[in-house]
Protein backbone atom coordinates (compact mmCIF):
# COMPACT_ATOMS: atom_id res chain seq x y z
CA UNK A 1 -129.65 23.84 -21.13
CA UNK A 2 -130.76 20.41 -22.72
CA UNK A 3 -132.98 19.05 -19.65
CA UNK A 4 -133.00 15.79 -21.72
CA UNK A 5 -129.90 14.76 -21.95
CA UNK A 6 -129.43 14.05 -18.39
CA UNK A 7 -132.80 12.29 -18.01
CA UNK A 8 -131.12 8.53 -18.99
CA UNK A 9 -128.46 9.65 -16.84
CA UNK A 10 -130.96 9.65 -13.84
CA UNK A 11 -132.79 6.80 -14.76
CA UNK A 12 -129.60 4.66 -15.21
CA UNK A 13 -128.51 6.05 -11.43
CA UNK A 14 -131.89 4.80 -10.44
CA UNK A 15 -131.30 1.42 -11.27
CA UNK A 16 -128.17 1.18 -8.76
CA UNK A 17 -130.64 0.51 -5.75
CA UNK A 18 -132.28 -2.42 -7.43
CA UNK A 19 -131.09 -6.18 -6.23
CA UNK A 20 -127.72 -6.84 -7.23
CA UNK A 21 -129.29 -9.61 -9.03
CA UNK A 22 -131.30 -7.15 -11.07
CA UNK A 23 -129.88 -6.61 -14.95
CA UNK A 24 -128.95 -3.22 -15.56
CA UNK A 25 -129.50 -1.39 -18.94
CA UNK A 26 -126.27 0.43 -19.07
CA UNK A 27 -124.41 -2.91 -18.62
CA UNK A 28 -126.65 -4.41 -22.11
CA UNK A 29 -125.73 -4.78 -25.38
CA UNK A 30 -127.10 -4.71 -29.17
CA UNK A 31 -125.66 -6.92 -32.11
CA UNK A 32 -125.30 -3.14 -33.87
CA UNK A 33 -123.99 -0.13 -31.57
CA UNK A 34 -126.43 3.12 -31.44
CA UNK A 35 -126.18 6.10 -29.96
CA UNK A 36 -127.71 5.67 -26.11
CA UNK A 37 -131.56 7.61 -26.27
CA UNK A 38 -131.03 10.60 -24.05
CA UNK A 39 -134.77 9.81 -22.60
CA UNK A 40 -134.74 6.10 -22.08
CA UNK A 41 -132.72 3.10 -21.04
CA UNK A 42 -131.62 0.18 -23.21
CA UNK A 43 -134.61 -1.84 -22.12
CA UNK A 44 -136.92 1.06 -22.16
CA UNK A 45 -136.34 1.28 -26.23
CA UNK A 46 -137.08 -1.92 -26.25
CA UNK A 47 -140.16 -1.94 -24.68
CA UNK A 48 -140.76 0.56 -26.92
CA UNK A 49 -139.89 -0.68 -30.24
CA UNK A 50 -141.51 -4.00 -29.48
CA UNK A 51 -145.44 -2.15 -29.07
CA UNK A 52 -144.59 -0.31 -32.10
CA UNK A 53 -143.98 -3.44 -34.49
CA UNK A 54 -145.99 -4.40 -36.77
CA UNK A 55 -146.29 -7.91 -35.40
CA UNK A 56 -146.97 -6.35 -32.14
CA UNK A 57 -150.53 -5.05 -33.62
CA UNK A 58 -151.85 -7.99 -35.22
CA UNK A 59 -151.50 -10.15 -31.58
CA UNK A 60 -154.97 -8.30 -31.34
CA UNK A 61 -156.82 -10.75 -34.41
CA UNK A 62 -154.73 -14.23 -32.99
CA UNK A 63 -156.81 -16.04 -30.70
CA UNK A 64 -155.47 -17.91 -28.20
CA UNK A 65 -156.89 -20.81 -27.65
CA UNK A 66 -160.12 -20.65 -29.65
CA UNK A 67 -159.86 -20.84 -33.43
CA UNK A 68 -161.62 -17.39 -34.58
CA UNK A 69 -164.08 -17.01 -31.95
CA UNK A 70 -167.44 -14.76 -32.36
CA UNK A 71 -167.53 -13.76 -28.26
CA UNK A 72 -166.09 -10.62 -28.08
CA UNK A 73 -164.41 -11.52 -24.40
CA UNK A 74 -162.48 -14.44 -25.48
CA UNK A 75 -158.98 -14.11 -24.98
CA UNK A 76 -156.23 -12.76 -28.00
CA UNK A 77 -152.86 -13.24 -27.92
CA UNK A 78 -153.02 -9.12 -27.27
CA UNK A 79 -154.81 -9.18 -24.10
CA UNK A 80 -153.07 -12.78 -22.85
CA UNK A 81 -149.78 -10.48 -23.54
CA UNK A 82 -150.97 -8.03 -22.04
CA UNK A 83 -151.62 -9.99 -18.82
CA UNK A 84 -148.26 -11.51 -18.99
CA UNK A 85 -146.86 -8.02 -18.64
CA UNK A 86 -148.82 -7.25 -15.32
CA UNK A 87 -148.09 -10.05 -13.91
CA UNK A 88 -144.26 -10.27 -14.48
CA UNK A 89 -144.19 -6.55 -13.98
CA UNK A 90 -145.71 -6.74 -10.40
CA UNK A 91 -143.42 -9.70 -10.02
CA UNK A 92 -140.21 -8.28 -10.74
CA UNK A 93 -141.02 -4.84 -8.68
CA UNK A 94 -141.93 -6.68 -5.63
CA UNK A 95 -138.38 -8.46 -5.83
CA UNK A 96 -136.72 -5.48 -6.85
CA UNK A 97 -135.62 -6.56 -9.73
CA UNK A 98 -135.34 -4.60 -12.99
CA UNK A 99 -139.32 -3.95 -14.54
CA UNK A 100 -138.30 -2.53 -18.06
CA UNK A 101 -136.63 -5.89 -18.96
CA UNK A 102 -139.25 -7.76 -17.65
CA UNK A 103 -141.95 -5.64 -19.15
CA UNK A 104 -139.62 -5.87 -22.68
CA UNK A 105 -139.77 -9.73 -22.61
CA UNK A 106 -143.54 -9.82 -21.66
CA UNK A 107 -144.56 -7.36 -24.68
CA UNK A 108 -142.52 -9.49 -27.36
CA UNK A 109 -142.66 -13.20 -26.27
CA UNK A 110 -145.37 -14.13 -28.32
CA UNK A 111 -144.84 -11.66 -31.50
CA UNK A 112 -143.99 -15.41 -33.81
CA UNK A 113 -146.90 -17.23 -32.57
CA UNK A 114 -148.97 -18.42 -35.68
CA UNK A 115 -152.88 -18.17 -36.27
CA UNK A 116 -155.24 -20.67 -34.78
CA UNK A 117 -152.87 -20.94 -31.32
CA UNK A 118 -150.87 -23.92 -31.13
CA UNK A 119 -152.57 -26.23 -33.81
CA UNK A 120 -151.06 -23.93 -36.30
CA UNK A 121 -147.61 -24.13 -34.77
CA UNK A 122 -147.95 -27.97 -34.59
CA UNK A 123 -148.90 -27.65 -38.35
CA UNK A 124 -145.90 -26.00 -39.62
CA UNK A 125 -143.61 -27.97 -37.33
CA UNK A 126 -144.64 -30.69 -39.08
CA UNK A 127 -144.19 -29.58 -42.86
CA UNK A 128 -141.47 -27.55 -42.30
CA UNK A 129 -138.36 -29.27 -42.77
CA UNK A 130 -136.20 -27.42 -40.40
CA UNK A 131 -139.25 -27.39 -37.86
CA UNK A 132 -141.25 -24.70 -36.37
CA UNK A 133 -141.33 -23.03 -32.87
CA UNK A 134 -143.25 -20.25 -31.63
CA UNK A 135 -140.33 -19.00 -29.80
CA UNK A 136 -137.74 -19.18 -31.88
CA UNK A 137 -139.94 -17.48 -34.42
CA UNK A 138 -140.92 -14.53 -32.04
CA UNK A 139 -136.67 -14.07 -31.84
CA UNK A 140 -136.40 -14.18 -35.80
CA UNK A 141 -139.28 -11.27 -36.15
CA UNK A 142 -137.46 -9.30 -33.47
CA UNK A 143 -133.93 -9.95 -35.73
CA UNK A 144 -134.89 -10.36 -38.62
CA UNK A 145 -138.49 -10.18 -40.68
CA UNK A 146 -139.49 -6.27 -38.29
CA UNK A 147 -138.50 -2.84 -40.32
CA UNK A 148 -138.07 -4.54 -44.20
CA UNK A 149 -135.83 -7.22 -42.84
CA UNK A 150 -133.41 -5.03 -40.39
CA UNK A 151 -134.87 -6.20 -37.32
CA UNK A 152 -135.85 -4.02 -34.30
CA UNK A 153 -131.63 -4.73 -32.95
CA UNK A 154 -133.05 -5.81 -29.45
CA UNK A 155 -130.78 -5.87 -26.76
CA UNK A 156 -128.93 -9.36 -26.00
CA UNK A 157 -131.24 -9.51 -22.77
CA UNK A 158 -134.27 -8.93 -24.29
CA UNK A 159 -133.99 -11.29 -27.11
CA UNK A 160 -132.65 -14.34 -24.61
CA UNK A 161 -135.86 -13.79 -23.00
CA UNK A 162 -138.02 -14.38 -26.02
CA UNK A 163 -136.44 -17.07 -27.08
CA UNK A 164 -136.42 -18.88 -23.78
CA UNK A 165 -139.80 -18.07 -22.27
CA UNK A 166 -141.48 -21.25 -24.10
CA UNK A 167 -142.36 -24.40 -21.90
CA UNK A 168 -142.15 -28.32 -22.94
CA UNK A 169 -145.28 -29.72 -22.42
CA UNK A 170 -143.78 -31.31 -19.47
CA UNK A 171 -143.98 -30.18 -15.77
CA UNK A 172 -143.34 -26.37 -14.80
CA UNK A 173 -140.01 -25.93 -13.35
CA UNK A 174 -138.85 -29.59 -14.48
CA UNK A 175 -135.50 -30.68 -15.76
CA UNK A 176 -136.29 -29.30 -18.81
CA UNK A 177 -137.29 -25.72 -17.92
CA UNK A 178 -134.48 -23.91 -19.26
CA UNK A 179 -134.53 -21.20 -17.62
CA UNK A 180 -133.28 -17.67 -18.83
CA UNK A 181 -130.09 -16.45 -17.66
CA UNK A 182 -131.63 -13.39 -16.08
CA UNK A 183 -134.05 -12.99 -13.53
CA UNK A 184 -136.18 -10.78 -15.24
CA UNK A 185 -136.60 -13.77 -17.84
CA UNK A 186 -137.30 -15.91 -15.64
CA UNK A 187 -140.12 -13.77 -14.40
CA UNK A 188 -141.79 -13.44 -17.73
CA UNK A 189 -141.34 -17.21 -18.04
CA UNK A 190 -143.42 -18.58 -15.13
CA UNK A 191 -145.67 -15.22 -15.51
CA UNK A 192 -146.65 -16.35 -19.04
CA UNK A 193 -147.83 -19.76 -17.28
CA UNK A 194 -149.89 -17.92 -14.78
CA UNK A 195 -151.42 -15.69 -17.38
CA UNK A 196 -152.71 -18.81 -19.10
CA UNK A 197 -153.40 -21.33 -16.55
CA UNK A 198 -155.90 -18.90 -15.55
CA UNK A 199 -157.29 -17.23 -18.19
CA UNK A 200 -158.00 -20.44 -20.35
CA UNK A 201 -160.39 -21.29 -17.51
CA UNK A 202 -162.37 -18.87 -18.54
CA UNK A 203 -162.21 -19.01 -21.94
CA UNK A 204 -163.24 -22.91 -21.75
CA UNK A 205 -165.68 -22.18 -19.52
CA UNK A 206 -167.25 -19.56 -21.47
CA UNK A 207 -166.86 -22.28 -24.32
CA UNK A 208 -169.07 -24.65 -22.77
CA UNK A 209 -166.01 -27.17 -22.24
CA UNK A 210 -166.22 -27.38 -18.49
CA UNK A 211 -167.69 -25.64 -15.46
CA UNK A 212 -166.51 -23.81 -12.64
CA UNK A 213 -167.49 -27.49 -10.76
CA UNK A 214 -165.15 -29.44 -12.96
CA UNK A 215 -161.79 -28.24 -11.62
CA UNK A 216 -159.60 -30.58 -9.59
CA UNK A 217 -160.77 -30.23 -5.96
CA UNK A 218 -157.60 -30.75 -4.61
CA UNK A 219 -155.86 -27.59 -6.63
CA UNK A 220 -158.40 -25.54 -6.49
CA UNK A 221 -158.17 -26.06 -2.50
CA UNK A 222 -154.73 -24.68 -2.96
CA UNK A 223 -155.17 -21.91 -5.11
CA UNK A 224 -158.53 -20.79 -5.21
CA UNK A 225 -162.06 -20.84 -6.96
CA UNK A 226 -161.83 -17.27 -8.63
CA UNK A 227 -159.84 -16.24 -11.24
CA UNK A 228 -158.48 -12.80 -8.83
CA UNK A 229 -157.84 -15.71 -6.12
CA UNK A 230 -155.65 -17.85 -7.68
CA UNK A 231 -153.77 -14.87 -9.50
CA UNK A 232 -153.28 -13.69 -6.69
CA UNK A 233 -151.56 -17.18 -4.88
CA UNK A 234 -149.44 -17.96 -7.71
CA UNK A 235 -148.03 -14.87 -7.47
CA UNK A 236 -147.71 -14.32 -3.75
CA UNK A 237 -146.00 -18.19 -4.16
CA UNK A 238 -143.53 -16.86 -6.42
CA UNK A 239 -142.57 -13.30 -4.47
CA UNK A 240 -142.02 -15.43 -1.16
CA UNK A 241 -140.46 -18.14 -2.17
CA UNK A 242 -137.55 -16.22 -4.49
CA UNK A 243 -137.38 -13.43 -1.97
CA UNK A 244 -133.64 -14.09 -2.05
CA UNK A 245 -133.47 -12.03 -5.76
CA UNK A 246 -134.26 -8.78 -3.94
CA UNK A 247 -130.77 -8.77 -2.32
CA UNK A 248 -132.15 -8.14 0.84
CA UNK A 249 -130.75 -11.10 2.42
CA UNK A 250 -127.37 -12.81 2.06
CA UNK A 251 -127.47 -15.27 -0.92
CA UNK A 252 -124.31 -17.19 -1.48
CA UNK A 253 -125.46 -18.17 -5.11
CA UNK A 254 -127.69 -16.91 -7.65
CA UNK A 255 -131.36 -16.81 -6.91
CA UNK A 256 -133.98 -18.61 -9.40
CA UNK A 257 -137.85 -17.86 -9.61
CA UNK A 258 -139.28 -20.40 -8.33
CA UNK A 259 -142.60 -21.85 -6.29
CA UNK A 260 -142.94 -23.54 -3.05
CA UNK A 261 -143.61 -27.09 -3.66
CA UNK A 262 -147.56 -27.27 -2.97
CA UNK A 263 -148.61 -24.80 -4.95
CA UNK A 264 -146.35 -25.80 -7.58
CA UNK A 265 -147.90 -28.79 -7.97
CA UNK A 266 -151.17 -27.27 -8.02
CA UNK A 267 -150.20 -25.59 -10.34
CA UNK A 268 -149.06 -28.45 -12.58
CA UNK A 269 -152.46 -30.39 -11.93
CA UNK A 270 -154.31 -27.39 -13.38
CA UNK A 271 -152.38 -27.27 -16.29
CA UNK A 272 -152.51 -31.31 -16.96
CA UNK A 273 -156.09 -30.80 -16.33
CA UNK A 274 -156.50 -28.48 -19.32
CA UNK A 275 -154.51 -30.46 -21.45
CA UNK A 276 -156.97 -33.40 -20.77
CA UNK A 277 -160.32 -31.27 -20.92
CA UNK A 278 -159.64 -28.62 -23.05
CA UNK A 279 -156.95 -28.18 -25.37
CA UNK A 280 -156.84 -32.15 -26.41
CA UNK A 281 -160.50 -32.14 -25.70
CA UNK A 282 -162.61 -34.31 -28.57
CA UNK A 283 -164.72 -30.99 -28.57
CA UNK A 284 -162.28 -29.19 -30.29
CA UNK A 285 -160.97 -32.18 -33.01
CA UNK A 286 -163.60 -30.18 -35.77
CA UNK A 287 -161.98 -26.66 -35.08
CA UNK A 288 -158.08 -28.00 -35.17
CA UNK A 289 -158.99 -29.95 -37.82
CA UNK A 290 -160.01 -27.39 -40.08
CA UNK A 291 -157.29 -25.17 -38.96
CA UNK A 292 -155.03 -27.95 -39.60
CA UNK A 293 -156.19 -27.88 -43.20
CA UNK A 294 -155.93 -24.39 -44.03
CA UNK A 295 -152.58 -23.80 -42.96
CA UNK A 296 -151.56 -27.16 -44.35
CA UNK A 297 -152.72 -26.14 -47.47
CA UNK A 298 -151.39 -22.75 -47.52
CA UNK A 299 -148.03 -23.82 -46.80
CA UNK A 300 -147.94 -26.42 -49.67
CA UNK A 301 -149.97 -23.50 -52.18
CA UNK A 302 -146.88 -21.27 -51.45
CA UNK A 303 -144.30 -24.00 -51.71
CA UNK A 304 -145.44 -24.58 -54.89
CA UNK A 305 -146.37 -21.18 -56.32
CA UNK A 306 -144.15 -18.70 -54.68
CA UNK A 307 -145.01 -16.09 -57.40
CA UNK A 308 -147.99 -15.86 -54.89
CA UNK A 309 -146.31 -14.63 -51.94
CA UNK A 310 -146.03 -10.82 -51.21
CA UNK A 311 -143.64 -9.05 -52.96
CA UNK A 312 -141.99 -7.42 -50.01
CA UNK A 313 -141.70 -11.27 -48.13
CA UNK A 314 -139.84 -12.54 -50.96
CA UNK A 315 -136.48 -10.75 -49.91
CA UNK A 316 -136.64 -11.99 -46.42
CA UNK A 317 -135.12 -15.44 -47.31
CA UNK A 318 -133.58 -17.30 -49.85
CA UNK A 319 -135.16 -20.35 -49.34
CA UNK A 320 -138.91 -20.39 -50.82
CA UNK A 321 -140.18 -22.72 -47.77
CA UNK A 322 -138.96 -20.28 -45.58
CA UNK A 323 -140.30 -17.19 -46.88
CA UNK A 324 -143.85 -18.99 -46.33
CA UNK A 325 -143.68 -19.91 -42.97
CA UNK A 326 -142.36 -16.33 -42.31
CA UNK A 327 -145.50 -15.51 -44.13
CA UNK A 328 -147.75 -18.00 -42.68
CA UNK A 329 -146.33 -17.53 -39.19
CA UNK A 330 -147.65 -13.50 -39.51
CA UNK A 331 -151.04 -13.92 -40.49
CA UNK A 332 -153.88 -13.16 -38.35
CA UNK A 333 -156.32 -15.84 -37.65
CA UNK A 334 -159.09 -13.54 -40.31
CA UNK A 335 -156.31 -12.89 -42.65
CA UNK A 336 -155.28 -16.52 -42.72
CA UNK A 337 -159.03 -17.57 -43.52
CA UNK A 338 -159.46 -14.93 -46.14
CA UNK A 339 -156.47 -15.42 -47.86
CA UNK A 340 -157.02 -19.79 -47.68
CA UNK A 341 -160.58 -19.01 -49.02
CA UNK A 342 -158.91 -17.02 -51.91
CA UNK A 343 -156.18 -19.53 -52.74
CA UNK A 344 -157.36 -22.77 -52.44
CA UNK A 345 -160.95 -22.88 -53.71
């Protein structure tokens, strides 16, 4: 008797008692069929193929904020998606919604984000002529640059996830949220806020940008002084006030993940708070200026001399700019400061 073959089976049964909100993993699709694991759900495999990427291991030398830092408890883009996970994970099992989605969105939402944080995206935005963003890059290493330009063949869920768990700089939850279709994607969406409202406190605080003493009275009031505190509020907020997606109450329409309105704007004042103090901060004009530089300059060094660019890369794309922002895009923040000390002194 093959004992595995009926474990998906009983995993798949399993799923029937979540919300009928939840997405289900025998009801998802791939852009190219497979043969169903006899072990794991859809999402599962995705979960799975995600942490085995290649992309997935070198979120461990991107910083997330701080351009290359030498503290060894400054936040990566690793441990920030690692966060991410925890929190939309606990989210999504409190509302009985479906975890393995959620925890396959969390894991790969940030596998296209560029060295040096968000100057570097800003960078390539600007020289690229079809533009750059983070997001859209995570979906194309997911489709398209993963296993020698096959792609990891993600389900549909998954990958709508990715692409739409990035924020404007505008308010969370505004008109232009646009929010996933799922509920699981919406999780990982306002989890990903939460993971760094919070943790680039700390980092900035551990930078010497601010003190404990410099946060907005009024929010911190609402959500707390600690980091465990305020964790712990925003996502309490978000459980109670989208109860209605565990389909334990009668819910004429669709739920949506949402916040009551005084933590949510809390919530918003801490983040327009670190966008004044901290990531626009005249402190850090020296580091995002030199970061600027070096990917500037490695973009236009490829451009020009695409001879230079890894063999393998070279098949990903036709077009020679966008081989080297796939390239670019991939680099660690180390790798990115080897390789510009290499190529353009």
């Amino acid at each position: 008797m093959n004992i595995t073959n009926n474990i998906r089976h009983r995993l798949e049964e399993k799923e029937r008692s979540l919300s009928p909100f939840a997405a289900r993993s025998n009801q998802s699709h791939r852009d190219r069929p497979e043969e169903p694991s006899p072990m794991r759900t859809e999402f599962q495999r995705d979960r799975d193929r995600i942490i085995h990427c290649k992309a997935f291991r070198r979120l461990k030398h991107k910083t997330q904020v701080f351009i290359a830092p030498l503290g060894d408890h400054y936040i990566t883009r690793l441990t920030h998606t690692l966060e991410v996970s925890q929190i939309a994970r606990t989210i999504a099992r409190a509302l009985n919604l479906n975890e393995d989605l959620t925890e396959a969105i969390s894991l790969g939402h940030d596998l296209g984000h560029t060295p040096f944080g968000h100057v570097g995206e800003e960078v390539l935005n600007e020289l690229y002529p079809e533009g750059f963003r983070h997001n859209e890059q995570s979906l194309r290493v997911v489709e398209v640059l993963e296993k020698d330009g096959k792609g990891l063949n993600l389900t549909h869920e998954v990958r709508e996830g990715i692409l739409k768990h990035s924020k404007s700089r505008e308010g969370i939850l505004g008109e232009n949220w646009n929010a996933p279709d799922t509920l699981e994607g919406q999780i990982c969406k306002i989890s990903d806020t939460i993971a760094y409202i919070n943790h680039d406190i700390g980092d900035a605080i551990r930078a010497g940008l601010i003190t404990s003493d410099d946060l907005p009275h009024s929010t911190i009031t609402v959500l707390g002084r600690t980091h465990s505190v305020r964790i712990n509020t925003l996502v309490s907020a978000v459980i109670k006030h989208s109860w209605a997606a565990t389909g334990l109450e009668e819910s004429k329409t669709m739920p949506f993940i949402s916040l009551n309105t005084e933590v949510l704007e809390a919530m918003n004042s801490l983040r327009d708070f670190l966008f004044e103090r901290v990531y626009d901060a005249s402190a850090m004009e020296y580091e995002s200026r030199k970061a600027r530089e070096m990917i500037g300059g490695l973009y236009n060094y490829f451009v020009k001399n695409p001879d230079k660019l890894p063999e393998e890369s070279r098949g990903w794309d036709s077009n020679v700019e966008r081989v080297a922002v796939d390239y670019i895009a991939g680099m660690t923040d180390l790798y990115a400061l080897r390789i510009a000390e290499e190529a353009l002194n």
